[in-house]
PDB file of N, CA and C in Angstrom:
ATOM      1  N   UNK A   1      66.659  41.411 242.561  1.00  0.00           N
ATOM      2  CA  UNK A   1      67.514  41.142 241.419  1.00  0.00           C
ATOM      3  C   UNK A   1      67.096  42.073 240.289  1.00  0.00           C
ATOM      4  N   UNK A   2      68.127  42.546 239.661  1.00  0.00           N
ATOM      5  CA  UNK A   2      67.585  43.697 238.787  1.00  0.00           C
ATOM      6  C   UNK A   2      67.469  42.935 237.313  1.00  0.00           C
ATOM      7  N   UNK A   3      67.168  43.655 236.173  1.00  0.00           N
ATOM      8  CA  UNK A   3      67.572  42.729 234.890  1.00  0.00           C
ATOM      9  C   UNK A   3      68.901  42.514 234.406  1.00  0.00           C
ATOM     10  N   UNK A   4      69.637  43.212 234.788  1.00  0.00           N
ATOM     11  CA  UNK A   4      71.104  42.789 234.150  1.00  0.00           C
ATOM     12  C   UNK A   4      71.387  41.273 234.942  1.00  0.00           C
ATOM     13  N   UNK A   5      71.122  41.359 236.194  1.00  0.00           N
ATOM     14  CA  UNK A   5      71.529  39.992 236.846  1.00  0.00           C
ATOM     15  C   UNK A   5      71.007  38.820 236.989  1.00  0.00           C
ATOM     16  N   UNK A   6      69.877  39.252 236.481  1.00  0.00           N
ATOM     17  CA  UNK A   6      69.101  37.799 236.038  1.00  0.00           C
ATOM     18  C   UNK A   6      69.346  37.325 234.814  1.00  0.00           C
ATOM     19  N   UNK A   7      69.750  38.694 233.721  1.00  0.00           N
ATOM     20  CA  UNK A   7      69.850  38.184 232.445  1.00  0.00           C
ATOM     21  C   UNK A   7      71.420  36.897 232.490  1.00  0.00           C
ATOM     22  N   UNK A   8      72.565  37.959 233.148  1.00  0.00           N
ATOM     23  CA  UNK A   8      73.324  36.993 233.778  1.00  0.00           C
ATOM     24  C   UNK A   8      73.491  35.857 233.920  1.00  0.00           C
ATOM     25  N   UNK A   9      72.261  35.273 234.969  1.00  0.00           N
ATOM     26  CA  UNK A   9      72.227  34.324 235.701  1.00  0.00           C
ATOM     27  C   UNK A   9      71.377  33.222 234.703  1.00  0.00           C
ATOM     28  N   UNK A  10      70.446  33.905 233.785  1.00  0.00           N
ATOM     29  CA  UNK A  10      69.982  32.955 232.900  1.00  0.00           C
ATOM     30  C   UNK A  10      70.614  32.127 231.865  1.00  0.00           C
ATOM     31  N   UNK A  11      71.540  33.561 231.208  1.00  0.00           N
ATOM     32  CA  UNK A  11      72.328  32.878 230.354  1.00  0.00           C
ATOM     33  C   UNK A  11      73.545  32.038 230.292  1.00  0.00           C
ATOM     34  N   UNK A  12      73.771  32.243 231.759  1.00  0.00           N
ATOM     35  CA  UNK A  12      74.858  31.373 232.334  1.00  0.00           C
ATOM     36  C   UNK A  12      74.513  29.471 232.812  1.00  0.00           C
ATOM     37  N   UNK A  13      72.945  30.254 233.243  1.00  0.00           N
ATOM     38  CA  UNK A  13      72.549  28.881 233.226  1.00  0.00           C
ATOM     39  C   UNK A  13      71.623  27.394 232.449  1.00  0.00           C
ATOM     40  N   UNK A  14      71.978  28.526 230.856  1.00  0.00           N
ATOM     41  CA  UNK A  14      71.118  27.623 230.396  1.00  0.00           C
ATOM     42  C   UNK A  14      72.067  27.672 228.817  1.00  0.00           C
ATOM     43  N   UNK A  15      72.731  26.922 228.379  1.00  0.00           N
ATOM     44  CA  UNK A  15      72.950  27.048 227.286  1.00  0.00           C
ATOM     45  C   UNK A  15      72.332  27.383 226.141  1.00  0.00           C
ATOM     46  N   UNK A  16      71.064  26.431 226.077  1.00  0.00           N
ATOM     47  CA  UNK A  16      70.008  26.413 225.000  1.00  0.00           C
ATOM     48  C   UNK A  16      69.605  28.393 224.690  1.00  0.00           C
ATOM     49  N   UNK A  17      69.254  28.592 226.177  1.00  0.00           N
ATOM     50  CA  UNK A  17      68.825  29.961 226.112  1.00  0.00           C
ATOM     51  C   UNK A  17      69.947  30.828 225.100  1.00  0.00           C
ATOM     52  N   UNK A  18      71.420  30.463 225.778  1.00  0.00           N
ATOM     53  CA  UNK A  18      72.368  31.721 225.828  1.00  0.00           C
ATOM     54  C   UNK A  18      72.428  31.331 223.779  1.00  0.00           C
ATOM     55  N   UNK A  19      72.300  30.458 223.389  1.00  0.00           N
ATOM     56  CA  UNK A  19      72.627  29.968 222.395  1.00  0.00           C
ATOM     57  C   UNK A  19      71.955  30.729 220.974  1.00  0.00           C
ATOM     58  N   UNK A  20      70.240  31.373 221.379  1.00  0.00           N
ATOM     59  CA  UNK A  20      69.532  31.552 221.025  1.00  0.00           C
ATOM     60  C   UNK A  20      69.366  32.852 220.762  1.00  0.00           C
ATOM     61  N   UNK A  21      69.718  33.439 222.112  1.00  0.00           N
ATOM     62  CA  UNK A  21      70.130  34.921 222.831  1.00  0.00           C
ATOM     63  C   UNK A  21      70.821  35.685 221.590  1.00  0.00           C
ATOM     64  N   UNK A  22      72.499  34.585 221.455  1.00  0.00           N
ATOM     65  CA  UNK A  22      72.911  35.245 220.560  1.00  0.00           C
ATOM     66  C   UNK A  22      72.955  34.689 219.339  1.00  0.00           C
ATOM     67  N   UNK A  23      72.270  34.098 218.540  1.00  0.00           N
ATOM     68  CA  UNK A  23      71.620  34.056 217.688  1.00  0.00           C
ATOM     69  C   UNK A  23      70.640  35.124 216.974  1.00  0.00           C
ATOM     70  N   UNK A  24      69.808  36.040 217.987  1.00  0.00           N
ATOM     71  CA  UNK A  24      69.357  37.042 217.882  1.00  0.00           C
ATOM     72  C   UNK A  24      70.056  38.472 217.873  1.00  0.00           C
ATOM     73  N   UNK A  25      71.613  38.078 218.276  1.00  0.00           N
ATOM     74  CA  UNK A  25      72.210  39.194 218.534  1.00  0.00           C
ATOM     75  C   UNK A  25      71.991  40.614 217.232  1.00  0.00           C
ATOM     76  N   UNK A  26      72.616  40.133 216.154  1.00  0.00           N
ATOM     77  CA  UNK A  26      72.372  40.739 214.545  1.00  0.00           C
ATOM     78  C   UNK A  26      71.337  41.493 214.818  1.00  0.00           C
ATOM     79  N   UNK A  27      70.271  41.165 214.918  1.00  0.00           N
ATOM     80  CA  UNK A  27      68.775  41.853 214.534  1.00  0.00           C
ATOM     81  C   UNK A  27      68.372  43.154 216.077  1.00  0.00           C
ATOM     82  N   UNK A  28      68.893  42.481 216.672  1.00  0.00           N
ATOM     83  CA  UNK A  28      69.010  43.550 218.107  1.00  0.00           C
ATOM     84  C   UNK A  28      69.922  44.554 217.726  1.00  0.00           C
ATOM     85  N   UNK A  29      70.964  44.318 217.206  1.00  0.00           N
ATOM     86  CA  UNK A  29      72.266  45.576 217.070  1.00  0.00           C
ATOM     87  C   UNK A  29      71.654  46.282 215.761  1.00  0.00           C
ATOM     88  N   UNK A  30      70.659  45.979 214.547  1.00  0.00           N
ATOM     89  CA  UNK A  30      70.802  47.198 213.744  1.00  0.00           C
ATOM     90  C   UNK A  30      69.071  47.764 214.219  1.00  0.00           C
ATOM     91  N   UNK A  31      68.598  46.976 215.190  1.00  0.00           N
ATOM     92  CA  UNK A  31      67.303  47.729 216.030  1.00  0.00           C
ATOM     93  C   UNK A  31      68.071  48.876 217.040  1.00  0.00           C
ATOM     94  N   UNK A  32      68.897  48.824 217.648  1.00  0.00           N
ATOM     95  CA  UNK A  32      69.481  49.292 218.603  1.00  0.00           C
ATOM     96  C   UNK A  32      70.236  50.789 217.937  1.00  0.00           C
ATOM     97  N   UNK A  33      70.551  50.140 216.929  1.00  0.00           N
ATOM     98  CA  UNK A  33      71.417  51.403 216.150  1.00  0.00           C
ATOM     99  C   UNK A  33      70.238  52.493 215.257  1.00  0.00           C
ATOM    100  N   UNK A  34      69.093  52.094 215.026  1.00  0.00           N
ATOM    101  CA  UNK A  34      68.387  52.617 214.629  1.00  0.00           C
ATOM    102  C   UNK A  34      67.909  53.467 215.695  1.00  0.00           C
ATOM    103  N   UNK A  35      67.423  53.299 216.567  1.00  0.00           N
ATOM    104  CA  UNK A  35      67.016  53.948 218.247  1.00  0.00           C
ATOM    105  C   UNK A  35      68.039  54.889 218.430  1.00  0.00           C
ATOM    106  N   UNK A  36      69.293  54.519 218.825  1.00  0.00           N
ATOM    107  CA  UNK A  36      69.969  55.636 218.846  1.00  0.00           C
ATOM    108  C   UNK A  36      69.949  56.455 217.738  1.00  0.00           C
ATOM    109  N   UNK A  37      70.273  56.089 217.193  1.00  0.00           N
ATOM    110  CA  UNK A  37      69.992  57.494 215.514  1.00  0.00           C
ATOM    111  C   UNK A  37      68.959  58.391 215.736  1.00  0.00           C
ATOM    112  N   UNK A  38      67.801  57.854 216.154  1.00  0.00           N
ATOM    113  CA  UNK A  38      66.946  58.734 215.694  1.00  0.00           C
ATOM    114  C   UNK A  38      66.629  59.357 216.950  1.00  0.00           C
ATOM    115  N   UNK A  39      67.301  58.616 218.184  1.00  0.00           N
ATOM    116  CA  UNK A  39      67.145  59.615 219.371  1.00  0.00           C
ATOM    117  C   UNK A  39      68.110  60.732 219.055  1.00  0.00           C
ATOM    118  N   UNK A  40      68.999  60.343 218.896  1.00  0.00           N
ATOM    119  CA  UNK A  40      70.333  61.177 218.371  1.00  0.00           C
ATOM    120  C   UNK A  40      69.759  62.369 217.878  1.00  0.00           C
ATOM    121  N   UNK A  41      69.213  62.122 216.750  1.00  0.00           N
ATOM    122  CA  UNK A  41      68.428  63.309 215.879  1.00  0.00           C
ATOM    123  C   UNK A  41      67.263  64.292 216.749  1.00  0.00           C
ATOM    124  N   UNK A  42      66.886  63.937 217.781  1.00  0.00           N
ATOM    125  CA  UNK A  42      65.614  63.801 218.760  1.00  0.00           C
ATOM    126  C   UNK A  42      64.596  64.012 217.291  1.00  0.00           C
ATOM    127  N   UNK A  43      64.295  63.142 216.552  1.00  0.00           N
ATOM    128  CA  UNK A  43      63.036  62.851 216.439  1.00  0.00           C
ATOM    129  C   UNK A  43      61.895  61.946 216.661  1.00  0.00           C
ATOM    130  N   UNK A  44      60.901  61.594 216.062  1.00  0.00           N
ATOM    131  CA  UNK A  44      59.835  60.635 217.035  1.00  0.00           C
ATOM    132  C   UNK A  44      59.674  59.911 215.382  1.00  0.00           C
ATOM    133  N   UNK A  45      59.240  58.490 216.122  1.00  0.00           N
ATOM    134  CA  UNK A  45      58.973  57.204 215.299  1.00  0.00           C
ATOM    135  C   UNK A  45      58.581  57.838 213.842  1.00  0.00           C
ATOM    136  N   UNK A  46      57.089  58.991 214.079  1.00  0.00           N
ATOM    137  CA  UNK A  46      56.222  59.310 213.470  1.00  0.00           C
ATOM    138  C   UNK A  46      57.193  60.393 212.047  1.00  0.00           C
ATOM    139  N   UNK A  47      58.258  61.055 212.771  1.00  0.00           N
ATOM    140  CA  UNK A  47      58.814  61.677 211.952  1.00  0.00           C
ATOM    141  C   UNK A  47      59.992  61.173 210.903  1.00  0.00           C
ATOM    142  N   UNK A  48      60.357  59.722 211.610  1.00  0.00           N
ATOM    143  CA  UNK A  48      61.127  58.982 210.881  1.00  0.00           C
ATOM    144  C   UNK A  48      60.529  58.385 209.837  1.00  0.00           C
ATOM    145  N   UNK A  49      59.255  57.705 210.414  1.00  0.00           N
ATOM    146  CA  UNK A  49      58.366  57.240 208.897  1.00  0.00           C
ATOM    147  C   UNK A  49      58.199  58.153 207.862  1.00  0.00           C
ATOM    148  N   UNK A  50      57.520  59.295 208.284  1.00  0.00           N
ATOM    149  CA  UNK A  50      57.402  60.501 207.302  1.00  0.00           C
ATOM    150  C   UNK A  50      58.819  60.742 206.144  1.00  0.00           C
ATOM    151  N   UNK A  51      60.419  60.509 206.691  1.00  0.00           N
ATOM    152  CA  UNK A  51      61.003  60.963 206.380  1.00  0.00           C
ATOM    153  C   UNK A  51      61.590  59.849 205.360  1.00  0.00           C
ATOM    154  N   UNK A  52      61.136  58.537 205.975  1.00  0.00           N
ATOM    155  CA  UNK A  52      61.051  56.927 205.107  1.00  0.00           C
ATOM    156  C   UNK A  52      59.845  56.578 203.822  1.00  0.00           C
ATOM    157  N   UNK A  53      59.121  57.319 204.334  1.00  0.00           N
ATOM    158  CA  UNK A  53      57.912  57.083 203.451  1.00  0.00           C
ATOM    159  C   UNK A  53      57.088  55.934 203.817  1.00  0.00           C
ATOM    160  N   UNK A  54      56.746  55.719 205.071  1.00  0.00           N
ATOM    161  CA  UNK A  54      56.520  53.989 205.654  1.00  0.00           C
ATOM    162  C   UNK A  54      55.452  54.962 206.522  1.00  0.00           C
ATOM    163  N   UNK A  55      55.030  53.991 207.224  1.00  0.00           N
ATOM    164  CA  UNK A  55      54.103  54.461 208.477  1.00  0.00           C
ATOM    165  C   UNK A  55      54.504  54.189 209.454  1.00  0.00           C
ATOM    166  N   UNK A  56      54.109  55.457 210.531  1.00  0.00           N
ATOM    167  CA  UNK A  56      54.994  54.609 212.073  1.00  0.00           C
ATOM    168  C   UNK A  56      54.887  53.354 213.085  1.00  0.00           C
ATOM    169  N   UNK A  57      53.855  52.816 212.370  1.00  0.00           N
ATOM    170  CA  UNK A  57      53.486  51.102 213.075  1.00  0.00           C
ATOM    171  C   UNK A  57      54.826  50.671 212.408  1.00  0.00           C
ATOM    172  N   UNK A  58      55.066  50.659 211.031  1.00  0.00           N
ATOM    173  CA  UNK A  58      56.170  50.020 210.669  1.00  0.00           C
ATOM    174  C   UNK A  58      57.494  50.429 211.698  1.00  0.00           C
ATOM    175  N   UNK A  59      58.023  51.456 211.919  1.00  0.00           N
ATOM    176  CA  UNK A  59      58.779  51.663 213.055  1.00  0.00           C
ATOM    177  C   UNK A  59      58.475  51.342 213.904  1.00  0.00           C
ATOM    178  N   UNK A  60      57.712  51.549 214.554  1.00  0.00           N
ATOM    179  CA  UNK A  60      56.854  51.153 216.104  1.00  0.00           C
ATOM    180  C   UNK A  60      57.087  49.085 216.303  1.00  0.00           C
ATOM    181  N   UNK A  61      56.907  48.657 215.228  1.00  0.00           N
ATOM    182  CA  UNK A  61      56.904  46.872 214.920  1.00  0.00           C
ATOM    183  C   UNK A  61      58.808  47.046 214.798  1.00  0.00           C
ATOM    184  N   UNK A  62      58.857  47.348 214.153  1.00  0.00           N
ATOM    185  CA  UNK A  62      60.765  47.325 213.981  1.00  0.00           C
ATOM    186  C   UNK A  62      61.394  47.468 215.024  1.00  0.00           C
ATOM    187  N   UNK A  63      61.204  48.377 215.743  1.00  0.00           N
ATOM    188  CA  UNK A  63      62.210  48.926 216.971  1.00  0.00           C
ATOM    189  C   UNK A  63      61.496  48.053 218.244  1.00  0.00           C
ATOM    190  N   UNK A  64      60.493  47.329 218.258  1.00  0.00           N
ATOM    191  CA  UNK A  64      60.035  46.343 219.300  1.00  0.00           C
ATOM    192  C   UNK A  64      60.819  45.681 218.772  1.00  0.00           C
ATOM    193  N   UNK A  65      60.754  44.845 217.614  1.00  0.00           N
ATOM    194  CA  UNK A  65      61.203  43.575 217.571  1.00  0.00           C
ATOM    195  C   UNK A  65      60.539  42.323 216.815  1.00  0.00           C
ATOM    196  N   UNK A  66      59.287  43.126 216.897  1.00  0.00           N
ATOM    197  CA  UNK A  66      58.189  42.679 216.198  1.00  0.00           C
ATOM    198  C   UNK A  66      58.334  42.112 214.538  1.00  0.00           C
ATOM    199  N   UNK A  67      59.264  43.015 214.172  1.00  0.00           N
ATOM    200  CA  UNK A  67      58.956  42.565 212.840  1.00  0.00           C
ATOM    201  C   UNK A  67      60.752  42.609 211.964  1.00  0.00           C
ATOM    202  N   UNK A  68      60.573  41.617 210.877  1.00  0.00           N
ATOM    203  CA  UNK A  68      61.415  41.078 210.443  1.00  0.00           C
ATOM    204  C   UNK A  68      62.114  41.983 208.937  1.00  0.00           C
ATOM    205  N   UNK A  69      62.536  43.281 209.322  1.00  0.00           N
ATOM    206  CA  UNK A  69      62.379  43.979 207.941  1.00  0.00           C
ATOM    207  C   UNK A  69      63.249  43.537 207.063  1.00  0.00           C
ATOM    208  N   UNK A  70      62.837  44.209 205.884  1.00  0.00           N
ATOM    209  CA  UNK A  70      63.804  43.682 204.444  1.00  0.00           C
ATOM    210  C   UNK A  70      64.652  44.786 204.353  1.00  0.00           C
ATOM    211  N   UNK A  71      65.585  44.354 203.400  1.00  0.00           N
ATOM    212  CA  UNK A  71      67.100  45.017 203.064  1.00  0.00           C
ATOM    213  C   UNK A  71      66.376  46.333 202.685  1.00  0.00           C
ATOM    214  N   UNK A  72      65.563  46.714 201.876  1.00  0.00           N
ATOM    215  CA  UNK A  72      64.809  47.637 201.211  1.00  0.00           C
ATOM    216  C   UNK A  72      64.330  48.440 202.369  1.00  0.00           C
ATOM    217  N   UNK A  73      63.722  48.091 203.325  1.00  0.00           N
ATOM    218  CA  UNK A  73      63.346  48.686 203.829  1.00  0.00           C
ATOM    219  C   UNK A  73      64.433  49.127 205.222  1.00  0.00           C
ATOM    220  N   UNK A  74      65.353  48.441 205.202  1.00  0.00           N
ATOM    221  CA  UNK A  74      66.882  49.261 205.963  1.00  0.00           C
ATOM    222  C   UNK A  74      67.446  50.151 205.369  1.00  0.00           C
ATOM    223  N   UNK A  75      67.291  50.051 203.722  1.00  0.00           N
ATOM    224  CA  UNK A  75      68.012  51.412 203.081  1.00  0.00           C
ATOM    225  C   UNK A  75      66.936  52.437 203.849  1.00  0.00           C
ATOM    226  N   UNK A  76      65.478  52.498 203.542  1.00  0.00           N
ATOM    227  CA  UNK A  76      64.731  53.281 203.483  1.00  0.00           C
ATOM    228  C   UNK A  76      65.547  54.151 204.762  1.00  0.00           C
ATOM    229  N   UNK A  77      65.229  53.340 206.313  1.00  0.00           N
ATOM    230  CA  UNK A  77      65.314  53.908 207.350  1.00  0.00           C
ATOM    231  C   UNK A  77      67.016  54.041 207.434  1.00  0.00           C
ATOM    232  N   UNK A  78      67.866  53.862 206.906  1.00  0.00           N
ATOM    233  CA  UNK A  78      69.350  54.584 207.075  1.00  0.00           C
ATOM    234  C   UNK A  78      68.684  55.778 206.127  1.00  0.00           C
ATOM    235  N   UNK A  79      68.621  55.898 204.818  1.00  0.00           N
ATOM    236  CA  UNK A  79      68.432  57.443 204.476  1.00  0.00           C
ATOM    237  C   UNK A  79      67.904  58.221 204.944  1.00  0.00           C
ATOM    238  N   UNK A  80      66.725  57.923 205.390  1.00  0.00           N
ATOM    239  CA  UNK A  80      66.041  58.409 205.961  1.00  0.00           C
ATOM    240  C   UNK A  80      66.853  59.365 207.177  1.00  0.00           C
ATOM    241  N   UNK A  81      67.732  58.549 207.831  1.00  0.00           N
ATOM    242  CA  UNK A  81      68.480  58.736 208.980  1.00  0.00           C
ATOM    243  C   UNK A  81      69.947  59.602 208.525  1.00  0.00           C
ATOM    244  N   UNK A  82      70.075  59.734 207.263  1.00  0.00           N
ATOM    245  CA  UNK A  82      71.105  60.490 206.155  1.00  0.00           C
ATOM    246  C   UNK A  82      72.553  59.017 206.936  1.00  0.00           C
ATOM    247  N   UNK A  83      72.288  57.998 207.079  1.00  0.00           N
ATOM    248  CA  UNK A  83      73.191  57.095 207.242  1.00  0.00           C
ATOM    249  C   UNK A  83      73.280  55.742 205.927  1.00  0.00           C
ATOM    250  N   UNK A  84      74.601  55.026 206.072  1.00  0.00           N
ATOM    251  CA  UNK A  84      74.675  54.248 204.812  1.00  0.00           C
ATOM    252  C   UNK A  84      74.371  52.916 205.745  1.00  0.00           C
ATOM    253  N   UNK A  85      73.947  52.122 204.943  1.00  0.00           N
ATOM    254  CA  UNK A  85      73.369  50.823 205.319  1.00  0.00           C
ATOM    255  C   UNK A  85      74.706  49.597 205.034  1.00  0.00           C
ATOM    256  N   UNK A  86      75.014  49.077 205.621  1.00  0.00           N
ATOM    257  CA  UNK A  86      76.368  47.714 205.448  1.00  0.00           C
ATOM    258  C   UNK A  86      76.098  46.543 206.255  1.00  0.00           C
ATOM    259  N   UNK A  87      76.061  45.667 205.200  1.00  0.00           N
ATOM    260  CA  UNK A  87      75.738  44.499 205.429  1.00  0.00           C
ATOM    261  C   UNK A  87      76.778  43.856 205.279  1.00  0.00           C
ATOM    262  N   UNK A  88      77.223  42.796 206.073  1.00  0.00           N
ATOM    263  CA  UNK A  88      78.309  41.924 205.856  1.00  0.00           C
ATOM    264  C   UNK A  88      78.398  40.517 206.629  1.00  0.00           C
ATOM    265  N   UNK A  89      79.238  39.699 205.667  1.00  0.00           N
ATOM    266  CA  UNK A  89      79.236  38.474 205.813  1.00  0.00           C
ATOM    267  C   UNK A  89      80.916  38.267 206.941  1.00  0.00           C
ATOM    268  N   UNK A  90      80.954  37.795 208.026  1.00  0.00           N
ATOM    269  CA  UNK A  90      81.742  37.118 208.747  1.00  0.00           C
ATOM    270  C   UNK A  90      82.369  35.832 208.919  1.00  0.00           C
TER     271      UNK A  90
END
């Protein structure tokens, strides 16, 4: 079973899980969009901090998942990334 089909099979079979899953969705999509960007750019964690003014643990914790950043510090890494930051309510 690979991971797509277990992920599948989990979230199909567990509400609580799937419930939670996407609950987390938000914070996965502007981690996700950050990754691509800066693959996009091909640069490395280390050069994005440099270009943020942060250190690359702070990227390195962000793009795991690890860590819970502030609005402030999403402007940082969109400029950084020469991208605009949008936040919105649904």
């Amino acid at each position: 079973m690979n991971y797509k089909e277990y992920k599948k099979a989990a979230l199909s079979g567990n509400p609580v899980l799937r419930a939670e899953y996407e609950a987390l969705a938000p914070q996965y999509e502007v981690i996700n969009s950050v990754i691509a960007a800066r693959l996009e750019q091909k640069i490395t964690q280390a050069e994005l901090a440099e270009r943020a003014d942060t250190k690359q643990s702070n990227i390195s914790r962000f793009e795991s998942g690890s860590y819970n950043p502030s609005v402030e510090f999403l402007q940082k890494i969109a400029g950084a990334l020469g991208k605009n930051l949008e936040i919105r309510l649904r």
